[in-house]
C-alpha atoms as a PDB file:
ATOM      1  CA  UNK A   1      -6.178 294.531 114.812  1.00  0.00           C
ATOM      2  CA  UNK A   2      -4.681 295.849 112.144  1.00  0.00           C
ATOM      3  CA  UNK A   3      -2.657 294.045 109.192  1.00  0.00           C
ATOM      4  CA  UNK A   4       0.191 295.671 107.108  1.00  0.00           C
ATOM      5  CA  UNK A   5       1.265 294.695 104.196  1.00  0.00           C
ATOM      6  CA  UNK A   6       3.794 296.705 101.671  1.00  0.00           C
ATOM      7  CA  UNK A   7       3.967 297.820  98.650  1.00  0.00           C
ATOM      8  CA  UNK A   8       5.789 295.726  95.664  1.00  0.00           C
ATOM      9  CA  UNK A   9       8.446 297.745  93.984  1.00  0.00           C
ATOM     10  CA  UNK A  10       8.000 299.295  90.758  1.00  0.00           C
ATOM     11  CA  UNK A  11       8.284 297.135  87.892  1.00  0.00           C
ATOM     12  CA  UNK A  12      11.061 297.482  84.886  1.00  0.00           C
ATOM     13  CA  UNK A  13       8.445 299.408  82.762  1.00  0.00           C
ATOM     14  CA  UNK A  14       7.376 302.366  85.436  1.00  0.00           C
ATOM     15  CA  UNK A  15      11.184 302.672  86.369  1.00  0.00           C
ATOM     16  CA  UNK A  16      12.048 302.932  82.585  1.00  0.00           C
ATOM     17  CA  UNK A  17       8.761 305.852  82.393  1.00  0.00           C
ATOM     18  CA  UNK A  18       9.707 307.290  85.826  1.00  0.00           C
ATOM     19  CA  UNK A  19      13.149 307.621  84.761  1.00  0.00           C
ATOM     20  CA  UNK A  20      13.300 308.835  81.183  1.00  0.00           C
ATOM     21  CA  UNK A  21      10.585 311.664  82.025  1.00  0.00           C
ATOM     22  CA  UNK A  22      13.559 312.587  85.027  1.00  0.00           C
ATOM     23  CA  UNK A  23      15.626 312.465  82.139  1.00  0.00           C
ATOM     24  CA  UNK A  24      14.230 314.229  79.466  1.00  0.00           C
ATOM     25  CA  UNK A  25      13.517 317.610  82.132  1.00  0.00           C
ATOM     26  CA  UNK A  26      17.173 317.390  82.791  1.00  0.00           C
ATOM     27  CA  UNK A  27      17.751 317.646  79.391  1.00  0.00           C
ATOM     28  CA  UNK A  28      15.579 320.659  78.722  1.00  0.00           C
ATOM     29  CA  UNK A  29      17.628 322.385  81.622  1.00  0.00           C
ATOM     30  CA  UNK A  30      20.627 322.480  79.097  1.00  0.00           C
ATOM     31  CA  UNK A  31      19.752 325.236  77.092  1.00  0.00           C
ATOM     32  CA  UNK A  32      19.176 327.241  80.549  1.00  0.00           C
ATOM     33  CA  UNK A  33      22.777 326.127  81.802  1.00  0.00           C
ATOM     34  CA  UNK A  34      24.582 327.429  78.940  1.00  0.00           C
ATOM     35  CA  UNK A  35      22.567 330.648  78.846  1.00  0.00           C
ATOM     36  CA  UNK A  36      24.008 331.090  82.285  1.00  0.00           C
ATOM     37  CA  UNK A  37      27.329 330.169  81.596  1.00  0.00           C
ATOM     38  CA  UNK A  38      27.922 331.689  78.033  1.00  0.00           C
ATOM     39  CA  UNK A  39      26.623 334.964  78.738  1.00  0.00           C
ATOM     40  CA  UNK A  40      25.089 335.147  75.154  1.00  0.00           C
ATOM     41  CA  UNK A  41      21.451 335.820  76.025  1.00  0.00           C
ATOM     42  CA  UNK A  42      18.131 334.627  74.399  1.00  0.00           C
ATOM     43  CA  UNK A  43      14.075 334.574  75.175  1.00  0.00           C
ATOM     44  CA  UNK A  44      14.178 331.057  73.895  1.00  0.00           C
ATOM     45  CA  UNK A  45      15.872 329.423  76.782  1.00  0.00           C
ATOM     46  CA  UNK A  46      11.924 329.778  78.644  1.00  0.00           C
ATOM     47  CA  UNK A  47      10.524 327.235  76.003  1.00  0.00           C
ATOM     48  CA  UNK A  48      12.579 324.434  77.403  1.00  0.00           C
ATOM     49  CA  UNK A  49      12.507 325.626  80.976  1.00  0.00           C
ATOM     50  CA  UNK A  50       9.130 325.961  81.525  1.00  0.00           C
ATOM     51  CA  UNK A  51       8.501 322.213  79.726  1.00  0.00           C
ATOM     52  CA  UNK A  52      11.158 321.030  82.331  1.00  0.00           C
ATOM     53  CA  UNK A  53       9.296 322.827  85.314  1.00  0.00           C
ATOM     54  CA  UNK A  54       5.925 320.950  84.024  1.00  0.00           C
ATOM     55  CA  UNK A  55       7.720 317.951  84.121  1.00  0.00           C
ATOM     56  CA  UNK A  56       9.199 318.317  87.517  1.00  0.00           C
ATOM     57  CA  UNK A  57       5.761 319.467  88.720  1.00  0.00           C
ATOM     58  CA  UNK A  58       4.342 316.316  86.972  1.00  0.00           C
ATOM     59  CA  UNK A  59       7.127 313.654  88.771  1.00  0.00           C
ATOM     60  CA  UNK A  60       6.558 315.402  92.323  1.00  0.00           C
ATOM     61  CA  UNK A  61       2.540 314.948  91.711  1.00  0.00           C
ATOM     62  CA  UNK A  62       3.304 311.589  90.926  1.00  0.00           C
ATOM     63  CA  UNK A  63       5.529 311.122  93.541  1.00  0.00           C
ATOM     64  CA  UNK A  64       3.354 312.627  95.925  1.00  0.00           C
ATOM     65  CA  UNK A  65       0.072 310.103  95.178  1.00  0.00           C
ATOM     66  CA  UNK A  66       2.453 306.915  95.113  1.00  0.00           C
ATOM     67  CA  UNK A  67       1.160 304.171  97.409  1.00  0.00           C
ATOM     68  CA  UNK A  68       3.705 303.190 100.277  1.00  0.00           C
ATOM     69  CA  UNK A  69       1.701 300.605 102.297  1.00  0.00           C
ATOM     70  CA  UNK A  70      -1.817 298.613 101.990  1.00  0.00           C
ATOM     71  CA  UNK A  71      -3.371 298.309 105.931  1.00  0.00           C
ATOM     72  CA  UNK A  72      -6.160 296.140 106.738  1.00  0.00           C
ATOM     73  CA  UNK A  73      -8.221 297.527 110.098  1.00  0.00           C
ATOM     74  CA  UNK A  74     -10.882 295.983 111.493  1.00  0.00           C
ATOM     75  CA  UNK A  75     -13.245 298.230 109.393  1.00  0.00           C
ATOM     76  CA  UNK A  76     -11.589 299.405 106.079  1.00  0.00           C
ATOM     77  CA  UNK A  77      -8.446 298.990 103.759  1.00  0.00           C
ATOM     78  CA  UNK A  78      -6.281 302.186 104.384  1.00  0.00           C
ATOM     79  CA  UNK A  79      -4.137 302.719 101.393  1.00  0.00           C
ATOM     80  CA  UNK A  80      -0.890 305.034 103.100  1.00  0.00           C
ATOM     81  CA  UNK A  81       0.846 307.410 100.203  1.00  0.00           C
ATOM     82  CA  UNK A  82       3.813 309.617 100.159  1.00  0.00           C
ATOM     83  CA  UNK A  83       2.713 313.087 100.606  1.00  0.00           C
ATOM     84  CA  UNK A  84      -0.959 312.645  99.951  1.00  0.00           C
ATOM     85  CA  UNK A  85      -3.817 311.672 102.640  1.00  0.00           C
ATOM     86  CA  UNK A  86      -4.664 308.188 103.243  1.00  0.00           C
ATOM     87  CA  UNK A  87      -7.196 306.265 101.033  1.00  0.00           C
ATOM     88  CA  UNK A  88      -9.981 304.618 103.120  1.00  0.00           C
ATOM     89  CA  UNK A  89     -12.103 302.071 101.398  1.00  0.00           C
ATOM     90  CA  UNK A  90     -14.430 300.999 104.763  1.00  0.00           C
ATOM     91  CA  UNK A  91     -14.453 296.910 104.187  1.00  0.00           C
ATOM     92  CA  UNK A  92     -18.238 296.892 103.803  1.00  0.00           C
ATOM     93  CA  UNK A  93     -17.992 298.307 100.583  1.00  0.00           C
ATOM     94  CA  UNK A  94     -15.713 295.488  99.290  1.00  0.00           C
ATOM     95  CA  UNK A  95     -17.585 292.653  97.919  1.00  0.00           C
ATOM     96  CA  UNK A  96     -14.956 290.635  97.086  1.00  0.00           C
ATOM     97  CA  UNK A  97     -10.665 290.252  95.974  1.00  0.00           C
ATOM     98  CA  UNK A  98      -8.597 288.248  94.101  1.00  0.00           C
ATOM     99  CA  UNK A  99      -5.029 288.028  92.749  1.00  0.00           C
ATOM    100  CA  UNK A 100      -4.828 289.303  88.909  1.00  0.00           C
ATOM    101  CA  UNK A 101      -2.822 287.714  87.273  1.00  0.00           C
ATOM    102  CA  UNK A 102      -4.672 288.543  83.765  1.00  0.00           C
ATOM    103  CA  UNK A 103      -4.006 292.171  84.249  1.00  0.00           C
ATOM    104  CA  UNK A 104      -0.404 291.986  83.665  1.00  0.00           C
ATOM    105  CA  UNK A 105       0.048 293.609  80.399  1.00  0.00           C
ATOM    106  CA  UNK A 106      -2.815 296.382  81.889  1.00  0.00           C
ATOM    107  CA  UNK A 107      -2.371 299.363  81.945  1.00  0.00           C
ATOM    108  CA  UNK A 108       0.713 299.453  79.057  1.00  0.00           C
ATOM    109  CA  UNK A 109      -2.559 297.655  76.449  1.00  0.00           C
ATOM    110  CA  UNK A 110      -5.951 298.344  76.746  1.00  0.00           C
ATOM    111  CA  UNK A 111      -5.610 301.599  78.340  1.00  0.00           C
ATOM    112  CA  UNK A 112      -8.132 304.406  76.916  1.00  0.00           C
ATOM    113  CA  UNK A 113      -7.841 307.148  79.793  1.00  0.00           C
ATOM    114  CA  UNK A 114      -6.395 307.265  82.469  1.00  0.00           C
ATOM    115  CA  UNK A 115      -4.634 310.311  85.725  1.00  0.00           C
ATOM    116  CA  UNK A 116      -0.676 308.217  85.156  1.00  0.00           C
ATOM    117  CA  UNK A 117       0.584 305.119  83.647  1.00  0.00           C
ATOM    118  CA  UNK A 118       3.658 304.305  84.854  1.00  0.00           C
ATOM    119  CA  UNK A 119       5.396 307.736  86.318  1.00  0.00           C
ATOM    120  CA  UNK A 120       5.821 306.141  90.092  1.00  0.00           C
ATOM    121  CA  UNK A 121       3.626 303.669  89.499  1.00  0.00           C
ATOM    122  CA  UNK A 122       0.009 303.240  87.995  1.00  0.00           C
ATOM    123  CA  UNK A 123      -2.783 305.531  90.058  1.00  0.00           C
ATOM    124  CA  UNK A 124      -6.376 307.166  89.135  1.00  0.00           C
ATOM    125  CA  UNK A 125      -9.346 306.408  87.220  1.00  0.00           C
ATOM    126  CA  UNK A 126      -8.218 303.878  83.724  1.00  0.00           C
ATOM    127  CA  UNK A 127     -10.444 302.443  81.180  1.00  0.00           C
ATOM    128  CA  UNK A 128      -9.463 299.182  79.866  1.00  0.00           C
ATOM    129  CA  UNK A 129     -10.642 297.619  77.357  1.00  0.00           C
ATOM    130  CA  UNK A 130     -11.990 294.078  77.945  1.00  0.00           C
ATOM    131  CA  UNK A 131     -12.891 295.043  81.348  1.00  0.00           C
ATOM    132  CA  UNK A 132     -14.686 298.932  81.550  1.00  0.00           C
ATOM    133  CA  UNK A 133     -13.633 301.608  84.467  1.00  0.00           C
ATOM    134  CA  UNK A 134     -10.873 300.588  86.982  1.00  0.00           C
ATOM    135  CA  UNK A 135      -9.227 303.025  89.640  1.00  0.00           C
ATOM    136  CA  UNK A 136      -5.358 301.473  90.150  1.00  0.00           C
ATOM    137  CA  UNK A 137      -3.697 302.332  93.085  1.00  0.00           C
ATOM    138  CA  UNK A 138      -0.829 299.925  92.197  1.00  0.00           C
ATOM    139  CA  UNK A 139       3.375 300.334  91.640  1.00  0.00           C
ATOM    140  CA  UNK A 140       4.225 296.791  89.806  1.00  0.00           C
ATOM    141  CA  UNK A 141       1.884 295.267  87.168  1.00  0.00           C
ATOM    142  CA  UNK A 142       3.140 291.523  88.181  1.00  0.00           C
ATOM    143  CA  UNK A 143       1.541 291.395  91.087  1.00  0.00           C
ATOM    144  CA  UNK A 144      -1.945 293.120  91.140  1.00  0.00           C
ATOM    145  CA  UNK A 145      -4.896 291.955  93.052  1.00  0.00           C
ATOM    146  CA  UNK A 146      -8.430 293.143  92.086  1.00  0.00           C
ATOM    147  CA  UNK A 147     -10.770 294.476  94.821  1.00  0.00           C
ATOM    148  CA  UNK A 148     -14.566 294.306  93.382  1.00  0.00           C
ATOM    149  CA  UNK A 149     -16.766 297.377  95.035  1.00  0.00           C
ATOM    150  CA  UNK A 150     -20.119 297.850  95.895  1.00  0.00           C
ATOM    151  CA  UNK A 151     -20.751 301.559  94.615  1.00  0.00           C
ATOM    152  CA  UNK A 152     -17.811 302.421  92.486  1.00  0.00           C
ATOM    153  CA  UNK A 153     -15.249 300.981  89.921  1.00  0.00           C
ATOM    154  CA  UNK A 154     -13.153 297.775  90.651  1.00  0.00           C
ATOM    155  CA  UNK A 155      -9.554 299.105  92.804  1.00  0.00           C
ATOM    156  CA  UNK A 156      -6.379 297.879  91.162  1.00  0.00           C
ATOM    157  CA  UNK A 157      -3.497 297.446  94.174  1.00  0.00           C
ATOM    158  CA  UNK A 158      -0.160 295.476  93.902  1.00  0.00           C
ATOM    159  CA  UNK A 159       1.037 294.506  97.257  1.00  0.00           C
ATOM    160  CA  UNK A 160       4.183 293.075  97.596  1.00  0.00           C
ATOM    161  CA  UNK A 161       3.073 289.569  98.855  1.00  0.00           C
ATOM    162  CA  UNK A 162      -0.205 289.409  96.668  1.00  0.00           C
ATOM    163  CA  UNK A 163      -1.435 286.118  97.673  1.00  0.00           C
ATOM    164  CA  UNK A 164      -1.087 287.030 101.508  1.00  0.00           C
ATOM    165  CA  UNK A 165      -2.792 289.847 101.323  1.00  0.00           C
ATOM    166  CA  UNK A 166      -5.774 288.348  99.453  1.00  0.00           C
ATOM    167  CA  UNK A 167      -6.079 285.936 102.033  1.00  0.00           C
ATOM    168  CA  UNK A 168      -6.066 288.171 105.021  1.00  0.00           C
ATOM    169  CA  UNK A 169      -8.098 290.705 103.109  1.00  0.00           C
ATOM    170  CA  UNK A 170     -10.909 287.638 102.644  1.00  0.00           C
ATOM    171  CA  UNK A 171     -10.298 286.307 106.013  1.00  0.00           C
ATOM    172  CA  UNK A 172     -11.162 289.605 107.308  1.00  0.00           C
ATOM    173  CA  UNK A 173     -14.090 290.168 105.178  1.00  0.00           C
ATOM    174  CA  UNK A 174     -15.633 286.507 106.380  1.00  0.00           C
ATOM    175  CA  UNK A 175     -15.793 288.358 109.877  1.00  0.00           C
ATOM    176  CA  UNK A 176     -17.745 290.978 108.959  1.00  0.00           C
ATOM    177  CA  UNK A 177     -21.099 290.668 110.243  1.00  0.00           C
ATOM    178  CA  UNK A 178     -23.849 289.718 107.301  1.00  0.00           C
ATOM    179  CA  UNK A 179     -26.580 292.729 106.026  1.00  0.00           C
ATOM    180  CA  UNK A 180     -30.202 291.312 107.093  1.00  0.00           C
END
């Protein structure tokens, strides 16, 4: 028993971050292009290349920890990335969900720290400011739904049909037997 649910597409704002950090390495691959071309020959071409190397090591991390699909199982939420393993949050841990709404300007205000903000999405450990320590795992700030954790900080997720998966995530989570 096992319900899928996908992943909303990135909003304008991590498209516009994704993209203009693509951008700006491409850029800083200039200076290496004409020292290939021109023949004329200088150390300083290995300032910009190197930055642009960070940054393509940067996108491909990013790339690589980007959620691709939200799966409820009978006993946990599997979050499915890219090229990294699977996230398992076993359902017992989950005390409750909800669609929110509220967070919709979060991560761009209110964030203090945070792994990425908007490079392929929004994922790791952020501190925001009306609400303390948050782990998103989310691509599209429009439509995030809060899951509430026993042992660690809230999970931030944005599935593509928010409201449906609330309601099969709480569904599920009434047929979990009670603690004694």
């Amino acid at each position: 028993m096992t319900t899928d649910f996908d992943v909303a597409p990135l909003d304008s704002y991590a498209e516009r971050i994704t993209m203009g950090i693509a951008l700006m390495g491409g850029v800083l691959m200039l200076p290496a292009l004409f020292w290939f071309l021109s023949q004329v020959h200088f150390t300083g071409v290995v300032i910009p290349v190197a930055i642009a190397v960070a940054l393509a090591a940067w996108l491909l991390l990013n790339y690589a920890v980007q959620p691709i699909s939200y799966s409820i199982t009978a006993d946990q939420l599997v979050i499915r990335r890219r090229l990294a393993r699977r996230m398992r949050i076993p359902l017992k841990e989950i005390v409750g969900v909800s669609v929110a709404a509220a967070l919709a300007d979060v991560p761009r205000f209110g964030l203090r720290r945070s792994f990425n903000a908007g490079v392929f999405g929004y994922q790791g450990p952020f501190r925001l400011d009306p609400y303390g320590a948050v782990f998103f795992v989310a691509t599209n700030r429009t439509r995030l739904v809060a899951i509430a954790r026993l042992t660690r900080p809230p999970l931030i997720l944005s599935p593509a049909r928010s409201r449906e998966f609330v309601e099969a995530l709480r569904e599920r989570l009434m047929t979990l037997p009670q603690p004694e």
